[in-house]
Protein backbone atom coordinates (compact mmCIF):
# COMPACT_ATOMS: atom_id res chain seq x y z
CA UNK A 1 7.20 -19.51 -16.77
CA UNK A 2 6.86 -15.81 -16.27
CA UNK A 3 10.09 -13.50 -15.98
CA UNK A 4 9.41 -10.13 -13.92
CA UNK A 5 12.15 -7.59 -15.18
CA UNK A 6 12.51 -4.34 -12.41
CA UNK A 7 14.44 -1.53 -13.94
CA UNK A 8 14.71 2.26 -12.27
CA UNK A 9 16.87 1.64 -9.20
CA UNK A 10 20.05 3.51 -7.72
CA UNK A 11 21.13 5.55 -5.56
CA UNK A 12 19.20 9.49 -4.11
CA UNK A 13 18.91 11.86 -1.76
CA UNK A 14 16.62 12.40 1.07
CA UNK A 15 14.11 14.34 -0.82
CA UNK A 16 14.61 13.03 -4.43
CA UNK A 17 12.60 11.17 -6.76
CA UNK A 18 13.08 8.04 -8.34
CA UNK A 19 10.66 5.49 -11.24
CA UNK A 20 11.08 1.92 -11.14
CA UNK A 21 9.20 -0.26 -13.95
CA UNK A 22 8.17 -3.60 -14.11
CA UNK A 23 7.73 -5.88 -17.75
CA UNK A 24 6.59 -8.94 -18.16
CA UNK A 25 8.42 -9.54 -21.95
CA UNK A 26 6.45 -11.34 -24.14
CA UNK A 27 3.23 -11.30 -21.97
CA UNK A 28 0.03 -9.05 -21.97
CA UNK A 29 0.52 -7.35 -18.77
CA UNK A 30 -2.68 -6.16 -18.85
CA UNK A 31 -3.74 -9.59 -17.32
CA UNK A 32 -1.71 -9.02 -14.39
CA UNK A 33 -2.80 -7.83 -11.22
CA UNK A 34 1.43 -6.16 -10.12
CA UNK A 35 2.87 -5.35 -7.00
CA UNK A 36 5.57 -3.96 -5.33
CA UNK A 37 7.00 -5.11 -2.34
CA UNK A 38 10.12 -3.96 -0.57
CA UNK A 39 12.63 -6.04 1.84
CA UNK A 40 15.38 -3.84 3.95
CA UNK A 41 18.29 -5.55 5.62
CA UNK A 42 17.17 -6.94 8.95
CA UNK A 43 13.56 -6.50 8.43
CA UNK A 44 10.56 -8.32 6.92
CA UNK A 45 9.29 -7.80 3.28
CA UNK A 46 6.90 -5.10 3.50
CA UNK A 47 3.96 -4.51 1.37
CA UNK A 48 4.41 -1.18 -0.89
CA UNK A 49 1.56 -0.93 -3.17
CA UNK A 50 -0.46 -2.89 -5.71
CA UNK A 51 -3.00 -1.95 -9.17
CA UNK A 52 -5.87 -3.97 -10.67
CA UNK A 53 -5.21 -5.31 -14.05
CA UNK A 54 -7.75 -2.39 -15.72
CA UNK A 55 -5.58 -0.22 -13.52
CA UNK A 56 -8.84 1.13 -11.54
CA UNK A 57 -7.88 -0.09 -8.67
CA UNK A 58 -4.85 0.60 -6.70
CA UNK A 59 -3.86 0.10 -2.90
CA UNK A 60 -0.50 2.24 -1.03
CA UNK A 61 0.89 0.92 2.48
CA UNK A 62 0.46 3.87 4.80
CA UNK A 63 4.16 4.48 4.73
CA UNK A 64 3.98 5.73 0.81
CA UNK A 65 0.85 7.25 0.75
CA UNK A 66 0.91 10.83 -0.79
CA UNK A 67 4.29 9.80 -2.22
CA UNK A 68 4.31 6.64 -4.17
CA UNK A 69 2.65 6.14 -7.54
CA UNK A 70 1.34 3.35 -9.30
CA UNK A 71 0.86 3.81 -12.51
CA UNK A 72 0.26 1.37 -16.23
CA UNK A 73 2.10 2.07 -19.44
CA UNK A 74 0.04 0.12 -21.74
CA UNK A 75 1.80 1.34 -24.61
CA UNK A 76 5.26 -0.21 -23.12
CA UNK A 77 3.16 -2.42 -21.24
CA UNK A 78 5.13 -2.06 -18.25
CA UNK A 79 4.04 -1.46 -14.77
CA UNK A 80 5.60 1.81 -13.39
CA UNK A 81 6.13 3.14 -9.74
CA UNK A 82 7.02 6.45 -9.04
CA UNK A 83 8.69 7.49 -5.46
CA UNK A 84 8.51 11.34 -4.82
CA UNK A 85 10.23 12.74 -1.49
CA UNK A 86 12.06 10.03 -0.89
CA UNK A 87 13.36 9.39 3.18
CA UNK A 88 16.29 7.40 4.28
CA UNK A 89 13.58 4.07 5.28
CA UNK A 90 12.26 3.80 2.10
CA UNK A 91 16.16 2.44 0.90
CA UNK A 92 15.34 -1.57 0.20
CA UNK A 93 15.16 -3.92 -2.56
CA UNK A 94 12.21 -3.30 -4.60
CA UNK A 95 10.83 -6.53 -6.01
CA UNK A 96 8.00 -6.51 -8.28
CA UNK A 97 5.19 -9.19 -8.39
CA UNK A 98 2.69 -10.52 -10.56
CA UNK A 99 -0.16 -12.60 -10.85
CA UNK A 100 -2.48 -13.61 -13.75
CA UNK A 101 -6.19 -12.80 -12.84
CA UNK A 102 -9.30 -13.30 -14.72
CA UNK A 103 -11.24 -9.84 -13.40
CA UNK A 104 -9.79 -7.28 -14.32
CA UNK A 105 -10.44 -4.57 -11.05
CA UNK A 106 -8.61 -7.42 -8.91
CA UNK A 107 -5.55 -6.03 -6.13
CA UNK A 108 -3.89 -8.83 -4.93
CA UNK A 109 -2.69 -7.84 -1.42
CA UNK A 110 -1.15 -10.77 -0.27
CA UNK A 111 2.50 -12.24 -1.01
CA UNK A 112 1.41 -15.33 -1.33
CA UNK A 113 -1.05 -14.53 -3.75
CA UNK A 114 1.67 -13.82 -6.61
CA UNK A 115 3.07 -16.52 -8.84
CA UNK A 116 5.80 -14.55 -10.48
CA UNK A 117 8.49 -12.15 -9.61
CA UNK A 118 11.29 -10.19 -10.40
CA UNK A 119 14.86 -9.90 -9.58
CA UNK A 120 14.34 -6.55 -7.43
CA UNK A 121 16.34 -3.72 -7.85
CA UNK A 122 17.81 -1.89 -5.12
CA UNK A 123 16.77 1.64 -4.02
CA UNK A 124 19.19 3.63 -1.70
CA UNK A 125 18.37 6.92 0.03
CA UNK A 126 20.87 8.98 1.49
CA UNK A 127 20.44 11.29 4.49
């Protein structure tokens, strides 16, 4: 069994930054196609963003786009997203997901497509 560990979470301003990261200890993560996915009180889980195992491929919901990075640390081999100009509805639990593919340019971009997952951490923007 595969233990997602999210780390990078608290509490900003409208306008702020914040870097989450994702490890998969003990595992090659580089085997991993990762997402992100965010639930808010009251609403569904919403699909954030997502990178290939090579980490040539990467998808960003419309709601991030131009703010959100997805990036791999394959020295720490952790998978890292970084959230620029943060707004008040981007304040959720961030989980992270994974999912061990053979091809390595694969985005999974379905929930159900993900075997493991993390905790989630929780992100709160303040107005």
């Amino acid at each position: 069994q595969v233990q997602l560990v999210e780390s990078g979470g608290g509490l900003v301003q409208a306008g702020g930054s914040l870097r989450l990261s994702c490890a998969a200890p003990g595992r090659s993560f580089s085997r991993f196609a990762v997402g992100w996915l965010r639930q808010a009180p009251g609403k569904e889980r919403e699909f954030v963003t997502a990178i290939s195992g090579s980490g040539g491929n990467t998808y960003y919901a419309d709601s991030v786009k131009g703010r959100f990075t997805i990036s791999r640390d394959g020295a720490k081999n952790t998978v890292n997203l970084q959230m620029n100009s943060l707004k008040p509805e981007d304040t959720a639990v961030y989980y992270c997901a994974g999912v061990i593919t053979g091809y390595s340019d694969y985005l999974a971009l379905r929930p159900n497509e993900y075997d493991y997952w993390g905790q989630g951490t929780q992100v709160t923007v303040s107005s």
